[in-house]
Protein backbone atom coordinates (compact mmCIF):
# COMPACT_ATOMS: atom_id res chain seq x y z
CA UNK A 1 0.00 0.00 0.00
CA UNK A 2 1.39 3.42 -0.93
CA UNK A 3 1.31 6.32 1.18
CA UNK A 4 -1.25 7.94 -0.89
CA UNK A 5 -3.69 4.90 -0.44
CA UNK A 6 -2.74 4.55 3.17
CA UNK A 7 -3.95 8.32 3.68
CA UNK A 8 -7.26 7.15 2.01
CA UNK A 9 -8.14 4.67 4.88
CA UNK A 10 -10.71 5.00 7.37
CA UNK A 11 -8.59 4.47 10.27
CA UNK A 12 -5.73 7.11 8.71
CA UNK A 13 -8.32 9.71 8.18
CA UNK A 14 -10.26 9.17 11.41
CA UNK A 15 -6.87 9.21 13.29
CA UNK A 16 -5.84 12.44 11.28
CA UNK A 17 -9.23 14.37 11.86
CA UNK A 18 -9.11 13.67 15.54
CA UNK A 19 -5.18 15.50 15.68
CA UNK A 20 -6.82 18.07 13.61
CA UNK A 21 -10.06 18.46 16.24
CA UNK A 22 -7.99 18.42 19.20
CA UNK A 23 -6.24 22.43 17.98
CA UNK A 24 -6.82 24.74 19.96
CA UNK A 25 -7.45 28.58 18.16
CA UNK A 26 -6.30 31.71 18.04
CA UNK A 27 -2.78 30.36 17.01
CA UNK A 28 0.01 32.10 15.10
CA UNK A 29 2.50 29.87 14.63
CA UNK A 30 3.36 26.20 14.62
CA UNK A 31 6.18 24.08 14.75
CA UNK A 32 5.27 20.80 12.82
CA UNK A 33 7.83 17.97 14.54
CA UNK A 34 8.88 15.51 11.68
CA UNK A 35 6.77 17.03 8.96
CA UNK A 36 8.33 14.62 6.47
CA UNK A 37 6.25 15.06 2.96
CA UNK A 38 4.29 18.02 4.32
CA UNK A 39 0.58 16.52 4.78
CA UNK A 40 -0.22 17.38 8.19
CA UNK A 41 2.11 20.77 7.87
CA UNK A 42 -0.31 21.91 5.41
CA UNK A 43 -3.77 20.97 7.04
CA UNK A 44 -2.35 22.86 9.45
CA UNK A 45 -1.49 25.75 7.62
CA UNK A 46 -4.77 25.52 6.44
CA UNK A 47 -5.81 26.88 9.73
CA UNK A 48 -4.24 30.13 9.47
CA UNK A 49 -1.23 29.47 11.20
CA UNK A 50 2.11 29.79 10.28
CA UNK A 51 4.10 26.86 10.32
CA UNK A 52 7.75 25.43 10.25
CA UNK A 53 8.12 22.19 8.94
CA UNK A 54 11.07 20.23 10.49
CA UNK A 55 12.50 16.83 9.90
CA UNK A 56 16.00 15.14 10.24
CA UNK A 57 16.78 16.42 6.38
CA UNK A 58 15.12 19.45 5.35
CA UNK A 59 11.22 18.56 3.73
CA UNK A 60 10.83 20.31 0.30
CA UNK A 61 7.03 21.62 0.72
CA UNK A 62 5.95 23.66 -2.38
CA UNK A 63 3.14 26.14 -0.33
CA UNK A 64 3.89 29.70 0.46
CA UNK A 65 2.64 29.21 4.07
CA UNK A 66 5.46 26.88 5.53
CA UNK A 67 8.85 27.32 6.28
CA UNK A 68 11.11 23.88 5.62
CA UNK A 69 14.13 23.49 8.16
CA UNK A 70 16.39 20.55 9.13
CA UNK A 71 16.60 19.61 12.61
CA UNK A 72 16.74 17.11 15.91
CA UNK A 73 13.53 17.11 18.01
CA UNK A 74 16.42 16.33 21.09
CA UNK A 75 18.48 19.73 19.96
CA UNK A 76 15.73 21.77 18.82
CA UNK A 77 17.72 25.26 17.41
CA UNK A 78 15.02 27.72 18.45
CA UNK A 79 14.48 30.09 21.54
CA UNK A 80 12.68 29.03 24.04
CA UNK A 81 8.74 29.56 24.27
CA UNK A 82 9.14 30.56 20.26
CA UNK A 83 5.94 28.81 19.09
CA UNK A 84 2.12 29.13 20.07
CA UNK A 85 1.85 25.44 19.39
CA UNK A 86 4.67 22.36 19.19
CA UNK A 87 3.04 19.50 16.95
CA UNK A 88 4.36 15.87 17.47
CA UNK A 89 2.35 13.42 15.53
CA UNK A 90 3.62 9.63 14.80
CA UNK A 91 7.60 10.65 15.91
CA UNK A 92 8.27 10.05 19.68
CA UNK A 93 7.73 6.04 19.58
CA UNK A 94 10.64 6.47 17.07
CA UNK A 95 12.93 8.24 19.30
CA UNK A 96 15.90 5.90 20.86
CA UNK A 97 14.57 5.33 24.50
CA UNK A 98 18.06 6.85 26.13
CA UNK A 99 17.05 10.30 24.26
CA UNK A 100 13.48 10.60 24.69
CA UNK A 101 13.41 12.65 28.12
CA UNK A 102 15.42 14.93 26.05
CA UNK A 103 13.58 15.06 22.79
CA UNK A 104 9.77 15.51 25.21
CA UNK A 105 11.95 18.50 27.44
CA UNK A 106 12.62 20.30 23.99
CA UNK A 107 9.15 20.42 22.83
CA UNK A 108 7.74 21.80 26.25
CA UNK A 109 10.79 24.47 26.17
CA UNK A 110 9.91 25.76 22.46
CA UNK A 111 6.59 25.74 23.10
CA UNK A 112 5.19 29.36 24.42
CA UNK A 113 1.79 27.22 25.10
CA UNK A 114 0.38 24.26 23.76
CA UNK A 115 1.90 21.06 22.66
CA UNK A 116 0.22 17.99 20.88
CA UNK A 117 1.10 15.11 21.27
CA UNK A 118 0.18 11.77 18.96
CA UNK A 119 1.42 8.13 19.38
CA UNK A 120 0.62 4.47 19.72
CA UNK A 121 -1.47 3.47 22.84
CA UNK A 122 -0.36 0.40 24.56
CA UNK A 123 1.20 -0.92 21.64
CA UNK A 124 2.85 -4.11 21.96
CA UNK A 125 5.88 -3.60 20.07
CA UNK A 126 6.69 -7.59 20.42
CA UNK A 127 4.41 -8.37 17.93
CA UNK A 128 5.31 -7.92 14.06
CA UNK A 129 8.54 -7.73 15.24
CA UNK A 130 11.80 -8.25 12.19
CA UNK A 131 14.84 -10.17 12.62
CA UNK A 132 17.83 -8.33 10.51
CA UNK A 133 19.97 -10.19 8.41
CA UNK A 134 22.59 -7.91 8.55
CA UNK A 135 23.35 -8.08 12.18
CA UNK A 136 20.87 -10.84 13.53
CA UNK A 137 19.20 -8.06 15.92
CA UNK A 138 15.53 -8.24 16.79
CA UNK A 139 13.84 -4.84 15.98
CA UNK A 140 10.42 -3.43 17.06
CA UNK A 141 7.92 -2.60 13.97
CA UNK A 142 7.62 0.19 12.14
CA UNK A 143 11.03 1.52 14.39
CA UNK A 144 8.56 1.54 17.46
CA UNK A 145 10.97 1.61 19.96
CA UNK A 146 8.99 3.11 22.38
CA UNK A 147 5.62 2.12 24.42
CA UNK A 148 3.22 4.82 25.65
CA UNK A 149 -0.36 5.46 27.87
CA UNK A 150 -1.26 8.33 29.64
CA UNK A 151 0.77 8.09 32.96
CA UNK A 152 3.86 7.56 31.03
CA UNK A 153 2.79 10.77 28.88
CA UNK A 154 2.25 12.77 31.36
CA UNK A 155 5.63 11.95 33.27
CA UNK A 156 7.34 13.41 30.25
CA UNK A 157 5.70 16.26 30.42
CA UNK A 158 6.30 17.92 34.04
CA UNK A 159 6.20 21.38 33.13
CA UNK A 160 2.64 20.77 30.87
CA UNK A 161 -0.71 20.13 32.19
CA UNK A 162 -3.38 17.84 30.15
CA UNK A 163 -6.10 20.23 28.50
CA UNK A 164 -7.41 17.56 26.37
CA UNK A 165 -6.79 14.32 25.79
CA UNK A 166 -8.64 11.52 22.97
CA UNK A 167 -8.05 7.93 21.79
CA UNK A 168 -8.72 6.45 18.23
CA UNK A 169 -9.18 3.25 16.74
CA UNK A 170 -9.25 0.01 18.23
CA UNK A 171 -6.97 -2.66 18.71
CA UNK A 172 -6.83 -6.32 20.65
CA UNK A 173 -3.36 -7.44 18.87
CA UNK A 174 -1.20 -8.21 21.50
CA UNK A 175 1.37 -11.16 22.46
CA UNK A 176 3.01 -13.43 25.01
CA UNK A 177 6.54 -14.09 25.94
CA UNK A 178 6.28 -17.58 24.61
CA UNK A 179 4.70 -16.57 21.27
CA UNK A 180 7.40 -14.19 21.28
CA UNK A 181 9.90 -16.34 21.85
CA UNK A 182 8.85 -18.67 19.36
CA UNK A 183 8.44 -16.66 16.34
CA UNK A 184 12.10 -15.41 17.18
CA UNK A 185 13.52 -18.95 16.94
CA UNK A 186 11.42 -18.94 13.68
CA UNK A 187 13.42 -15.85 12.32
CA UNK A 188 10.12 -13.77 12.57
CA UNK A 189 9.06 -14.27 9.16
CA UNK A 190 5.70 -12.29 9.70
CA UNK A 191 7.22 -9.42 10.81
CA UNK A 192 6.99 -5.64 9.15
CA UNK A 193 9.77 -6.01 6.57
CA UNK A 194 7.75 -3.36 4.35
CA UNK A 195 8.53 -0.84 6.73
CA UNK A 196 10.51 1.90 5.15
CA UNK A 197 12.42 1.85 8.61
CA UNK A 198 16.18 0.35 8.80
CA UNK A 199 16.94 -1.48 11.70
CA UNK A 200 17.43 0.31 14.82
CA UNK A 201 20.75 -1.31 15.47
CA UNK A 202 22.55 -1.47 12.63
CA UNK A 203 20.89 0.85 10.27
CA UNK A 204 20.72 -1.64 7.02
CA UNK A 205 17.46 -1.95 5.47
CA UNK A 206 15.14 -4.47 7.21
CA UNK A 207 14.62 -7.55 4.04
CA UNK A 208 11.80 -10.26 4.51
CA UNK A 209 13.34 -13.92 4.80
CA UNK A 210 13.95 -15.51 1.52
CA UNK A 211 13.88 -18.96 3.12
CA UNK A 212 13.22 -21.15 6.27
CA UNK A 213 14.25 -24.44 7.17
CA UNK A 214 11.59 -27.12 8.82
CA UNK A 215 12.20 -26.47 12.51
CA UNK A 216 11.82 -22.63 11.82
CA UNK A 217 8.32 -23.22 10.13
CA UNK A 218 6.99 -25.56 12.69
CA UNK A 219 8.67 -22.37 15.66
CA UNK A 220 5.92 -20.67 13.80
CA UNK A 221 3.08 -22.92 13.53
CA UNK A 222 4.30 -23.20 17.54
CA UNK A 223 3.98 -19.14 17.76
CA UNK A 224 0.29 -18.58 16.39
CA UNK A 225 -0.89 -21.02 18.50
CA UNK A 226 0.62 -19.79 21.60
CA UNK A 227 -1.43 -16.70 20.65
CA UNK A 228 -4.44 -18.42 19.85
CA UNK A 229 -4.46 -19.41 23.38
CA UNK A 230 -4.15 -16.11 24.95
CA UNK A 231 -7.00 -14.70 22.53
CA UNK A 232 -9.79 -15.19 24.22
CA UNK A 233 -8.43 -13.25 27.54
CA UNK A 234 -7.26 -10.20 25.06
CA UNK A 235 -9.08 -6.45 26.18
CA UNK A 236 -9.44 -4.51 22.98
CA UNK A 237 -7.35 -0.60 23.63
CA UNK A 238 -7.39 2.24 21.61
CA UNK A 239 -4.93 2.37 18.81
CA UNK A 240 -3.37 6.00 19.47
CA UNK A 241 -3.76 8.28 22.16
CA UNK A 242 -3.57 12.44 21.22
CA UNK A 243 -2.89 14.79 24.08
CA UNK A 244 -3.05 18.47 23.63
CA UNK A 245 -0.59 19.49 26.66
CA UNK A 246 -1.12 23.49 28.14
CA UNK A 247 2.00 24.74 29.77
CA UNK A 248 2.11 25.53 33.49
CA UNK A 249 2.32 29.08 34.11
CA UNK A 250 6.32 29.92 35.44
CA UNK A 251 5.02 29.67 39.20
CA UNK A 252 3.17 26.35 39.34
CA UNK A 253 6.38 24.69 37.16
CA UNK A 254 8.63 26.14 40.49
CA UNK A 255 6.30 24.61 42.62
CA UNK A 256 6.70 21.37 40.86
CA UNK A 257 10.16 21.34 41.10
């Protein structure tokens, strides 16, 4: 599926209109964190803000209303308090687990009010997992190294209060240690090797397993059924949690600290 038919999806577009409901108004400027081709920078722009679009290399947007800048969400380059609103859709679950204190405390300090926040909700990032056959590492899909719900949220957030907060989608895909286990002795053959993500460790692109001997196919067959087991007992969650963050004024952040 290409990312034009992806976008066309029901659970894309309801995931994108609820980002898009949860903006708050009367806001001049925007920083869009890892704006990559530009769609969301330019729904927002459509708002009547003014936005910078910022990714590891710099985005090449063709629309009046956006700026295009390369940067780091963990070194963020601009003043502090320098936009009304700090957008961070589908990028922190990326960020390497060591750095993402850092990368959260940037967005709250460029941020003169509001941040928004979008990620996966109780993901289980076991599941779909890829096996790299450049290094022989295990990696999390899609490059979801990190695992989120709303106390973890807010903990990254100290100097931000919750003014609104929504989940979207649903989701009951989740896994067990022996499943886990199983499918990794199999060479996870089912994992997310479409992913335009290279593996976290190494950085060589992630290919899917071009062939499996007997004991790895029957690990498999082993695997699904481990799941099958635990499928009955499964809650369905929400698939993504979006948290529009206000920022303390300076006296209640002292009083935090």
């Amino acid at each position: 599926m290409d990312l034009t038919d992806y976008r066309n999806t029901d659970r894309e577009q309801e995931r994108v209109a609820d980002l898009m409901g949860l903006l708050p108004g009367n806001i001049a400027n925007t920083l869009d964190i890892g704006a990559r081709d530009g769609f969301l920078s330019k729904l927002l722009a459509e708002r009547g803000t003014r936005v910078t679009a910022l990714d590891l290399e710099q985005p090449r947007i063709d629309d009046e209303r956006i700026e295009c800048v390369a940067g780091d969400v963990t070194g963020l380059s601009f003043p502090d308090a320098y936009f009304d609103l700090v957008f961070c859709a589908e990028v922190l679950e990326h960020i390497p687990t060591n750095l993402l204190g850092k990368a959260c405390s940037e967005l709250s300090r460029t941020s003169n009010r509001y941040v928004l926040i979008g990620v996966p909700y109780k993901q289980d990032i076991r599941l779909g997992r890829t096996t790299c056959h450049v290094c022989g590492k295990k990696n999390p899909p899609w490059g979801h190294v990190n695992r989120f719900d709303e106390s973890r949220l807010r903990s990254l957030f100290p100097e931000c209060e919750v003014a609104k907060m929504s989940f979207v989608g649903v989701a009951d895909t989740d896994t067990n240690f022996v499943a886990c286990l199983l499918m990794d002795m199999a060479g996870n053959p089912y994992g997310t090797y479409s992913q335009a993500e290279p593996c976290v460790h190494c950085g060589a692109p992630l290919k899917e397993p071009t062939e499996r001997s007997l004991m790895q196919k029957i690990f498999a067959r082993a695997a699904f059924y481990a799941r099958s087991v635990q499928a009955p007992f499964l809650k369905q969650h929400p698939n993504w949690v979006h948290v529009l963050f206000e920022k303390r004024k300076l006296e209640q952040q002292q009083r935090i600290r």
